[in-house]
N, C-alpha and C. Protein backbone atom coordinates (compact mmCIF):
# COMPACT_ATOMS: atom_id res chain seq x y z
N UNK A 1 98.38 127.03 105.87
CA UNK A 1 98.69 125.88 106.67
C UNK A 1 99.62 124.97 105.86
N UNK A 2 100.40 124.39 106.53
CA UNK A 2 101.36 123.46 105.87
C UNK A 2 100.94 122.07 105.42
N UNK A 3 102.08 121.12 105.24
CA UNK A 3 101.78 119.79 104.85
C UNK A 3 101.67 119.06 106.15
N UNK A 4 102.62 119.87 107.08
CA UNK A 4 102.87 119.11 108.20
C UNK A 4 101.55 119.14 108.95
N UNK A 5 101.37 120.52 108.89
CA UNK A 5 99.90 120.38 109.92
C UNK A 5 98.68 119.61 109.60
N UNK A 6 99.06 120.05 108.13
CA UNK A 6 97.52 119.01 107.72
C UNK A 6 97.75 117.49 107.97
N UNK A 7 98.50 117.16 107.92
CA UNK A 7 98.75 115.53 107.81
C UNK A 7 98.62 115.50 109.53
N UNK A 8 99.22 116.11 110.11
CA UNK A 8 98.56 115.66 112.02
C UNK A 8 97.40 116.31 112.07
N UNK A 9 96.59 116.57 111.74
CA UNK A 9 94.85 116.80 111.88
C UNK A 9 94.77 115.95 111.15
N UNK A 10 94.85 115.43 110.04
CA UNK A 10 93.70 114.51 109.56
C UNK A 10 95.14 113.10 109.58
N UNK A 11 94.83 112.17 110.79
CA UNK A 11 95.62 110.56 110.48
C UNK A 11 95.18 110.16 109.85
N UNK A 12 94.06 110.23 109.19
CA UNK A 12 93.64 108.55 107.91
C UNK A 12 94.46 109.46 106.97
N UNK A 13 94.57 110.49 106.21
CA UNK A 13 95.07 111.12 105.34
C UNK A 13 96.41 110.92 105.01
N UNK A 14 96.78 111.05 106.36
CA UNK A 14 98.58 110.45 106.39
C UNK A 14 98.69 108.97 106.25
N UNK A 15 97.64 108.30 106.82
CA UNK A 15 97.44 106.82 106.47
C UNK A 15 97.63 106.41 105.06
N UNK A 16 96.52 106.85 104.05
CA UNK A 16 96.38 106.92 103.24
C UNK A 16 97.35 107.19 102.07
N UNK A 17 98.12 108.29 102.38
CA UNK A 17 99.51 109.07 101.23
C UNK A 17 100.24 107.91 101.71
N UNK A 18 100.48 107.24 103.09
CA UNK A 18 102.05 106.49 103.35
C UNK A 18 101.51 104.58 102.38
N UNK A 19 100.03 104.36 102.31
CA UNK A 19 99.49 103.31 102.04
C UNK A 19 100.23 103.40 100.35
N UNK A 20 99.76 104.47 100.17
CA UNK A 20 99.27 104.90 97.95
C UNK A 20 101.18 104.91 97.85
N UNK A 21 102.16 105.04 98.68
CA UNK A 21 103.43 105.45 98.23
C UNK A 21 104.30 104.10 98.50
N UNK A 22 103.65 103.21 99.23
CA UNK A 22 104.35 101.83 99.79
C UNK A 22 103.42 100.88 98.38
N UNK A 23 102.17 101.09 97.95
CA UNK A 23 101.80 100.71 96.83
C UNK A 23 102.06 100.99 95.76
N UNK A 24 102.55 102.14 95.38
CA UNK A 24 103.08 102.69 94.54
C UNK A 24 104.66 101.93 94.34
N UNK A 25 105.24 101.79 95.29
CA UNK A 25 107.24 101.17 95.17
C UNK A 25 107.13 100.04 95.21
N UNK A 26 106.05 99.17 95.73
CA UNK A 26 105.68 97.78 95.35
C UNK A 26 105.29 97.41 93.94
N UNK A 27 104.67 98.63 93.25
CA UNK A 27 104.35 97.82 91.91
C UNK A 27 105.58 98.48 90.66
N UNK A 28 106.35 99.35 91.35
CA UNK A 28 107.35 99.68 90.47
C UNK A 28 108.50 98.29 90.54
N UNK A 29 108.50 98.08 91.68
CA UNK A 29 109.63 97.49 92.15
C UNK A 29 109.06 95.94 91.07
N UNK A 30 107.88 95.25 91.05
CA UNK A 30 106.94 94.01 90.38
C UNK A 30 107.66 94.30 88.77
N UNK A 31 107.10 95.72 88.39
CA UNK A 31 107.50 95.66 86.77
C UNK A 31 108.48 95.88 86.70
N UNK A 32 109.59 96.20 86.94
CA UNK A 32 110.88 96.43 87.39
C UNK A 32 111.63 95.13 87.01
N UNK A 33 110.94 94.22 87.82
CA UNK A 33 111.68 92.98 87.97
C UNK A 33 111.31 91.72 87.13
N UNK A 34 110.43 91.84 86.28
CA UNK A 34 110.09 91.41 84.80
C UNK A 34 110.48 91.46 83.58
N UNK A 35 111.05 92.83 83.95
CA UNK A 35 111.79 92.99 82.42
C UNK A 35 113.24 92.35 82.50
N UNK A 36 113.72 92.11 83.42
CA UNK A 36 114.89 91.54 83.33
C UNK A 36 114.58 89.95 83.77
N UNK A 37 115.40 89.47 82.74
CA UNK A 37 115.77 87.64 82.73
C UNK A 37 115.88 87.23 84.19
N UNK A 38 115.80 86.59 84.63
CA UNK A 38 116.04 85.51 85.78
C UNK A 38 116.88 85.09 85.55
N UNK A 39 117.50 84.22 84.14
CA UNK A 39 118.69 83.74 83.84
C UNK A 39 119.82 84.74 83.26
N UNK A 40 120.73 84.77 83.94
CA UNK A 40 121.77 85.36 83.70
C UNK A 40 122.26 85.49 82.31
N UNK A 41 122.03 85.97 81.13
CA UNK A 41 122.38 85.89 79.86
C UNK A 41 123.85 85.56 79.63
N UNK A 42 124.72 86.45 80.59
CA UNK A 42 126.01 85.77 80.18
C UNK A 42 126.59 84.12 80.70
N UNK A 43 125.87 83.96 81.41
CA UNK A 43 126.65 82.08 82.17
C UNK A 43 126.65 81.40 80.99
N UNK A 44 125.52 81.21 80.11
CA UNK A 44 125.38 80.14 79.33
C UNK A 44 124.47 80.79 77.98
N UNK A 45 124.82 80.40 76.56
CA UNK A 45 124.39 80.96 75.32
C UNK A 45 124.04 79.76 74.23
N UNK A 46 123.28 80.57 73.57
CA UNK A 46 123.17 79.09 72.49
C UNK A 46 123.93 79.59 71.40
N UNK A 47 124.44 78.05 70.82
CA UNK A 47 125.65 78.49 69.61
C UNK A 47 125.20 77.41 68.63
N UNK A 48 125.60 77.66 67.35
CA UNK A 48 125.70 76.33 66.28
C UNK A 48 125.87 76.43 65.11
N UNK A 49 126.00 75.45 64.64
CA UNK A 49 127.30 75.32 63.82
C UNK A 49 126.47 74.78 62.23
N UNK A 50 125.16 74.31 62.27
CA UNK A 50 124.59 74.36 60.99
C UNK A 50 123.30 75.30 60.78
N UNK A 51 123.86 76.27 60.65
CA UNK A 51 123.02 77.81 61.14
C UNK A 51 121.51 77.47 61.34
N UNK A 52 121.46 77.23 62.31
CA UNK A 52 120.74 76.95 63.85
C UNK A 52 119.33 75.81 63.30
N UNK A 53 120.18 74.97 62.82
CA UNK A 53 119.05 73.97 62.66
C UNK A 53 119.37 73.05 63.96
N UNK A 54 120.56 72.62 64.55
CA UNK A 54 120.75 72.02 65.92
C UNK A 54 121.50 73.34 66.68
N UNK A 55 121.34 72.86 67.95
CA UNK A 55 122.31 74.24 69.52
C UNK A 55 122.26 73.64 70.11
N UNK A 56 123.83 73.92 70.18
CA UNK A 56 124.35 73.45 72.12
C UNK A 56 124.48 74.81 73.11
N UNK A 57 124.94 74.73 74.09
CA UNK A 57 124.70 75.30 74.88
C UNK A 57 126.33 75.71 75.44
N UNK A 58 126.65 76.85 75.17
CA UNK A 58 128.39 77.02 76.10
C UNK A 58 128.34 78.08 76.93
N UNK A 59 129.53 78.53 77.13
CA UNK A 59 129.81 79.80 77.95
C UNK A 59 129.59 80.97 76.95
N UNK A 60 128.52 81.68 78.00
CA UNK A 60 128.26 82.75 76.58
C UNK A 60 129.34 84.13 76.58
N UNK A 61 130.54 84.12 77.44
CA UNK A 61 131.48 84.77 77.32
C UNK A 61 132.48 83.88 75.96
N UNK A 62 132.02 82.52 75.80
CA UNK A 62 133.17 82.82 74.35
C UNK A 62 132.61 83.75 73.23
N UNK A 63 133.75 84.09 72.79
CA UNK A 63 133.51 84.99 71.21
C UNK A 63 133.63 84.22 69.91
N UNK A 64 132.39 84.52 69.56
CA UNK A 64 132.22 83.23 67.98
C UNK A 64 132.71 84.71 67.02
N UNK A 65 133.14 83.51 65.66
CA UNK A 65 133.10 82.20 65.43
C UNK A 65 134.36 81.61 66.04
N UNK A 66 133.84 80.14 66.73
CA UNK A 66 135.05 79.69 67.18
C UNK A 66 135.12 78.15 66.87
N UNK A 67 136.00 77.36 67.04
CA UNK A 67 136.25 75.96 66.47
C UNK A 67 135.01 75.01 66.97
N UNK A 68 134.34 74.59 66.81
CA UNK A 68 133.39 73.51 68.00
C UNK A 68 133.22 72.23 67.01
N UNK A 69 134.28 71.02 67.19
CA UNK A 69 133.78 69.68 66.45
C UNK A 69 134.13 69.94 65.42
N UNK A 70 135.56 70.68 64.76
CA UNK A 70 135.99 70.89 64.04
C UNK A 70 135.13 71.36 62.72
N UNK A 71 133.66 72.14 63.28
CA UNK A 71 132.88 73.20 62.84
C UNK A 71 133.09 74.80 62.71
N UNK A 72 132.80 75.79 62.64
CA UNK A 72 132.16 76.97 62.94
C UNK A 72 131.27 77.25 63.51
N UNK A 73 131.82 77.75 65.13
CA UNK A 73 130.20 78.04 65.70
C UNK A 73 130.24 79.31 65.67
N UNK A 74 128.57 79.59 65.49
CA UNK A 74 128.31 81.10 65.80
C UNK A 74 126.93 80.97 66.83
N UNK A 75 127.01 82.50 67.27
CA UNK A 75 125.85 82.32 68.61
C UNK A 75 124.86 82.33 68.19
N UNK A 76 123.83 81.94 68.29
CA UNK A 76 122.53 82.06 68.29
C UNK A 76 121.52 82.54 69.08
N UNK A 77 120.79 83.84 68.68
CA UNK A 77 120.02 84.14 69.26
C UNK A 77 118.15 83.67 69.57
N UNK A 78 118.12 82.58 70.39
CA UNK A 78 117.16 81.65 70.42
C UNK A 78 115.70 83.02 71.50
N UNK A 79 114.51 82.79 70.73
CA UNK A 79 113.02 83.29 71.21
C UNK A 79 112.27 82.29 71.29
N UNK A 80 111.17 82.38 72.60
CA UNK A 80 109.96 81.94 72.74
C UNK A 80 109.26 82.90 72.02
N UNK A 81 108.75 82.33 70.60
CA UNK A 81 107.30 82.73 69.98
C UNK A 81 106.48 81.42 69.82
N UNK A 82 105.26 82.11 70.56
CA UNK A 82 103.98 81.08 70.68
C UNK A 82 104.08 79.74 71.17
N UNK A 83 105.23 79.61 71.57
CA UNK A 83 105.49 78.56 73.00
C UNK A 83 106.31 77.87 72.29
N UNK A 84 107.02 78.19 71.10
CA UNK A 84 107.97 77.71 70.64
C UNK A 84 109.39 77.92 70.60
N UNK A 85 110.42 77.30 70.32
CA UNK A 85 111.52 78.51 70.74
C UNK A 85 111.87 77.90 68.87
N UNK A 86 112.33 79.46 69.11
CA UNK A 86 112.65 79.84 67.56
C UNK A 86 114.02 80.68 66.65
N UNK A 87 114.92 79.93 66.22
CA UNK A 87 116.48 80.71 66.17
C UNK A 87 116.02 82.41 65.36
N UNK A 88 116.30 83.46 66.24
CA UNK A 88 115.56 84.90 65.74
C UNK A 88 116.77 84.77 64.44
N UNK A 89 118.33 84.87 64.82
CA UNK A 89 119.24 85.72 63.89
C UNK A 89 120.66 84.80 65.03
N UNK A 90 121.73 85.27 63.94
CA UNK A 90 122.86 83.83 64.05
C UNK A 90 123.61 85.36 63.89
N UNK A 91 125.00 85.54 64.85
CA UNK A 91 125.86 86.29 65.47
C UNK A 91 127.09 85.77 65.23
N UNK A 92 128.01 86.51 65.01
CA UNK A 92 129.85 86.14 64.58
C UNK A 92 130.57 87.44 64.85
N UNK A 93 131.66 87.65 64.86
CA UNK A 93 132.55 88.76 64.94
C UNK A 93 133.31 88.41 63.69
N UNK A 94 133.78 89.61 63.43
CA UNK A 94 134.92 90.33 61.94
C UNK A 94 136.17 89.36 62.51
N UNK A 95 137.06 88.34 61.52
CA UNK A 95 138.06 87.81 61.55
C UNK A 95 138.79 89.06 62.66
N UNK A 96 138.67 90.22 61.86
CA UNK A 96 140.10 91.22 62.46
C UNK A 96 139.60 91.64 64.01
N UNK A 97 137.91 91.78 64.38
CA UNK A 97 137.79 92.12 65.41
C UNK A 97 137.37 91.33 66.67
N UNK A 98 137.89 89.69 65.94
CA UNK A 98 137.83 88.64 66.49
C UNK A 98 139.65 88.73 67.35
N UNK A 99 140.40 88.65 66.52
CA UNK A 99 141.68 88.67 66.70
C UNK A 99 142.17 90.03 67.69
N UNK A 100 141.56 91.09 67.14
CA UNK A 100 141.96 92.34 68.06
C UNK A 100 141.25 92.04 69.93
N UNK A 101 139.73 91.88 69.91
CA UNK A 101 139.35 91.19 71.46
C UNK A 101 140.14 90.22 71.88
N UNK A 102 140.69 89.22 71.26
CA UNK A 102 141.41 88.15 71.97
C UNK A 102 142.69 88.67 72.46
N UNK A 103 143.38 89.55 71.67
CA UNK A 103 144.94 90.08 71.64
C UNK A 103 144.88 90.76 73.64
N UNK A 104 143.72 91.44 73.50
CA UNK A 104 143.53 92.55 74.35
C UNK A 104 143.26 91.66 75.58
N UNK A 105 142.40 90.51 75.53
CA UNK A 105 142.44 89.67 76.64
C UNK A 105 143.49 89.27 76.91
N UNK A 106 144.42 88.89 76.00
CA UNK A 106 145.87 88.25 76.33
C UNK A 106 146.68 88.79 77.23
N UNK A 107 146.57 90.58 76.75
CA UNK A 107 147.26 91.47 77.73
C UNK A 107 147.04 92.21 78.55
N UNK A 108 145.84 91.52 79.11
CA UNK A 108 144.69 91.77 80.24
C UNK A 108 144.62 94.03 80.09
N UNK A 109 144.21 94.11 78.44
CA UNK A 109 143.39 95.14 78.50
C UNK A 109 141.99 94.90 78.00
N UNK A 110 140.89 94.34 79.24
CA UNK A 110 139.45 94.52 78.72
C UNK A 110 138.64 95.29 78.07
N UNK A 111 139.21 96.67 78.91
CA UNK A 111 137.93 97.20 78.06
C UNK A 111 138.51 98.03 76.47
N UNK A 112 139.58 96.64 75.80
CA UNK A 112 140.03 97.03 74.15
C UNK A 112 138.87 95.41 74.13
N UNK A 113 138.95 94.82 74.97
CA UNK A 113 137.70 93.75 74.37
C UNK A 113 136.61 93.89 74.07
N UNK A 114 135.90 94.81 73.90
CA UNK A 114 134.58 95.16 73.62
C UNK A 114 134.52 95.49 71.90
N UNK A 115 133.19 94.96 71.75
CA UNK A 115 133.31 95.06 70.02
C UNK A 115 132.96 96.78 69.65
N UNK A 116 133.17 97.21 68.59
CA UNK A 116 132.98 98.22 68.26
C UNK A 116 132.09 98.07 66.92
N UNK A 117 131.21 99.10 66.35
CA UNK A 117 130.16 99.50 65.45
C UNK A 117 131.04 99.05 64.49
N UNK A 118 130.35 97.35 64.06
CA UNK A 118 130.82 97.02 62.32
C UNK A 118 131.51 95.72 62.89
N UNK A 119 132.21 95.46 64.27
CA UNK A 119 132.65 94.41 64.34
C UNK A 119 131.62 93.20 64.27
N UNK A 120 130.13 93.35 64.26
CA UNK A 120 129.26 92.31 64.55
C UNK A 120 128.97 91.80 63.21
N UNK A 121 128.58 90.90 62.94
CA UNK A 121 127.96 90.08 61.60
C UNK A 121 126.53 89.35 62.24
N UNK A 122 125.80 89.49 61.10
CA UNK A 122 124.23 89.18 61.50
C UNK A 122 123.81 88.28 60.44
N UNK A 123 123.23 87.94 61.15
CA UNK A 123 122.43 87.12 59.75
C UNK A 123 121.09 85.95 59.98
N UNK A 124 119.92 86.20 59.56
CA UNK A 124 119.07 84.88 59.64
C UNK A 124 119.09 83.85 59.48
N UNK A 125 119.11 82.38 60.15
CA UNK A 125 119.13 81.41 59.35
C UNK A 125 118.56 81.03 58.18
N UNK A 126 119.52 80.67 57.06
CA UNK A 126 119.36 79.94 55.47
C UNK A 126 119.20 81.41 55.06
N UNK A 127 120.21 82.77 55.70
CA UNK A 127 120.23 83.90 54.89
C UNK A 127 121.92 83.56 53.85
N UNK A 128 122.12 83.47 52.63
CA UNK A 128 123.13 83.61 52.53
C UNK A 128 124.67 84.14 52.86
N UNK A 129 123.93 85.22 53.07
CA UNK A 129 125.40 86.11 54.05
C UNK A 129 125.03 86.88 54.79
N UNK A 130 126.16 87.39 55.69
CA UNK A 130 126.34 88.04 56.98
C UNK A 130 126.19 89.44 56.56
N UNK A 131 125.52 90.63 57.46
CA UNK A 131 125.31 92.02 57.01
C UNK A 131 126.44 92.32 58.78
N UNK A 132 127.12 93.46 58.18
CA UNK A 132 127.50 94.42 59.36
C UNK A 132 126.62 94.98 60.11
N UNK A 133 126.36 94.73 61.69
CA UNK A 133 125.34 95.38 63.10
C UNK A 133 125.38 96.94 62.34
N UNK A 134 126.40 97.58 61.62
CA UNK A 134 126.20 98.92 61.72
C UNK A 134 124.71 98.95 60.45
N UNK A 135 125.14 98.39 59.47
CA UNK A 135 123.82 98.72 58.44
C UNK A 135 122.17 98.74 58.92
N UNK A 136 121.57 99.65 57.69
CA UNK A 136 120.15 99.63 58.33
C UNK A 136 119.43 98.17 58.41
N UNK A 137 120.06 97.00 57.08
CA UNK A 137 119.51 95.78 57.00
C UNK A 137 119.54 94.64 58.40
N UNK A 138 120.68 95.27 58.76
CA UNK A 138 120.70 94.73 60.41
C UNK A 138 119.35 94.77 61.99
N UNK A 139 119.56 96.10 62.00
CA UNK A 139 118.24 96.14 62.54
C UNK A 139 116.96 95.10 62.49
N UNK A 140 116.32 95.25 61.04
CA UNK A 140 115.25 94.12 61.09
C UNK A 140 115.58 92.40 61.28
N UNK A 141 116.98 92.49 61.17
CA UNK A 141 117.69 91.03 60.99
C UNK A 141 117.32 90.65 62.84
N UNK A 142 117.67 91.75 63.84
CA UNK A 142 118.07 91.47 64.84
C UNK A 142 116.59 91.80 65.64
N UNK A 143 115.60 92.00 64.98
CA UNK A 143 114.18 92.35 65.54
C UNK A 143 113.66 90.88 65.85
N UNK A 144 112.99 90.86 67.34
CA UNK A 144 112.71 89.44 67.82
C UNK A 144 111.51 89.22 66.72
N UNK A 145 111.33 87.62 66.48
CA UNK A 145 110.54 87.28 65.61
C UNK A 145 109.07 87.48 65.59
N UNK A 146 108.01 87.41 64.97
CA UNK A 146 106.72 88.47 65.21
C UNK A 146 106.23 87.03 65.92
N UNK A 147 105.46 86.99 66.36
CA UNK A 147 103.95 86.19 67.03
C UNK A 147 103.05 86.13 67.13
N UNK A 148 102.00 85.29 66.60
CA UNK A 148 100.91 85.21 66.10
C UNK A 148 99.84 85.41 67.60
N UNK A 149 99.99 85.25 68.58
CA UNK A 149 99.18 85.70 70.11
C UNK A 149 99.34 87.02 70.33
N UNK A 150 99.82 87.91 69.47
CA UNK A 150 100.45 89.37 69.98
C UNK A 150 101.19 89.59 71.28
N UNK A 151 101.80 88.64 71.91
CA UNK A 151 101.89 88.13 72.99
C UNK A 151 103.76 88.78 72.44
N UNK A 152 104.21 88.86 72.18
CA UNK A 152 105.64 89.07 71.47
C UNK A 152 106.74 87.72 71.89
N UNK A 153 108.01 88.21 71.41
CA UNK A 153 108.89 86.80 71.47
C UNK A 153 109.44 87.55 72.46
N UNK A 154 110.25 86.61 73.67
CA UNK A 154 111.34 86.69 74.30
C UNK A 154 112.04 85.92 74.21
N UNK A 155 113.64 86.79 74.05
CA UNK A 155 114.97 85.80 74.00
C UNK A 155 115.32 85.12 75.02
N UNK A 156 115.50 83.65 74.95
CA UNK A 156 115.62 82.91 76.06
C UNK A 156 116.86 82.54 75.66
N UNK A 157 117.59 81.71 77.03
CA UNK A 157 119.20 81.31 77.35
C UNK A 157 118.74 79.77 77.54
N UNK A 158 119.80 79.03 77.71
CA UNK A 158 120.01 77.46 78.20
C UNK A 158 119.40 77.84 79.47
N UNK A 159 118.65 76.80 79.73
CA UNK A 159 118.12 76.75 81.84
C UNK A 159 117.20 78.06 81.62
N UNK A 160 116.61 78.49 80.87
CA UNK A 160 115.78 79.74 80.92
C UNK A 160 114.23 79.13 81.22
């Protein structure tokens, strides 16, 4: 006997599979929609300029480091740990792969705007210097900060 037949002899059965599969895409669809921000990460970013003891808030399509108050800003990557928000790690681009993205915007080729492995600089605040995204020291630089609720950090935006 088939699927078909069985499911028209027994209606609660078919009830049942169409109930468990509309419950089933409802709770995919719930966690689904958690893991991603509400706030748009690119509209607005945090940046600053005395490695992240103060942040303002800009367009998070500019590319740091860039002039702000006749400073150096670089982005900042700001977390809620334990209801606090907390600067994780401070972001810049390579002089040369600062200059090469801008060139490429100029002559409206985008996708030469995208950074490539080594163009990123990392670094913790009150770390002395910047490590290249490609090294292994990077990684833990760019790991959200731990939290004492086991509750973990999330990176939050301006208006988040």
């Amino acid at each position: 006997m088939g699927l078909r037949e069985t499911l028209n002899r027994r209606p609660l059965l078919s009830a049942g599979v169409v109930a468990l599969v509309i419950v089933a895409a409802i709770l995919i669809i719930y966690l689904e929609s958690g893991r991603r921000s509400r706030v748009d990460p690119t509209a607005q970013a945090y940046f600053t300029v005395d490695d992240g003891k103060t942040l303002f808030a800009a367009d998070g399509a500019q590319m740091a480091p860039f002039d702000h108050d006749a400073a150096e800003a670089v982005r900042a990557h700001v977390y809620l740990v334990n209801g606090e928000q907390k600067v994780g790690y401070l972001e810049k681009y390579t002089a040369q792969a600062l200059a090469r993205m801008q060139q490429a915007i100029r002559e409206h080729h985008p996708a030469l705007a995208q950074p490539m492995p080594g163009d990123t600089l990392v670094k913790r605040p009150r770390d002395a210097g910047w490590v290249p995204d490609t090294m292994d020291r990077a990684d833990a630089i760019m790991a959200p900060p731990p939290s004492a609720d086991g509750r973990g950090a999330r990176e939050i935006w301006p208006g988040s």
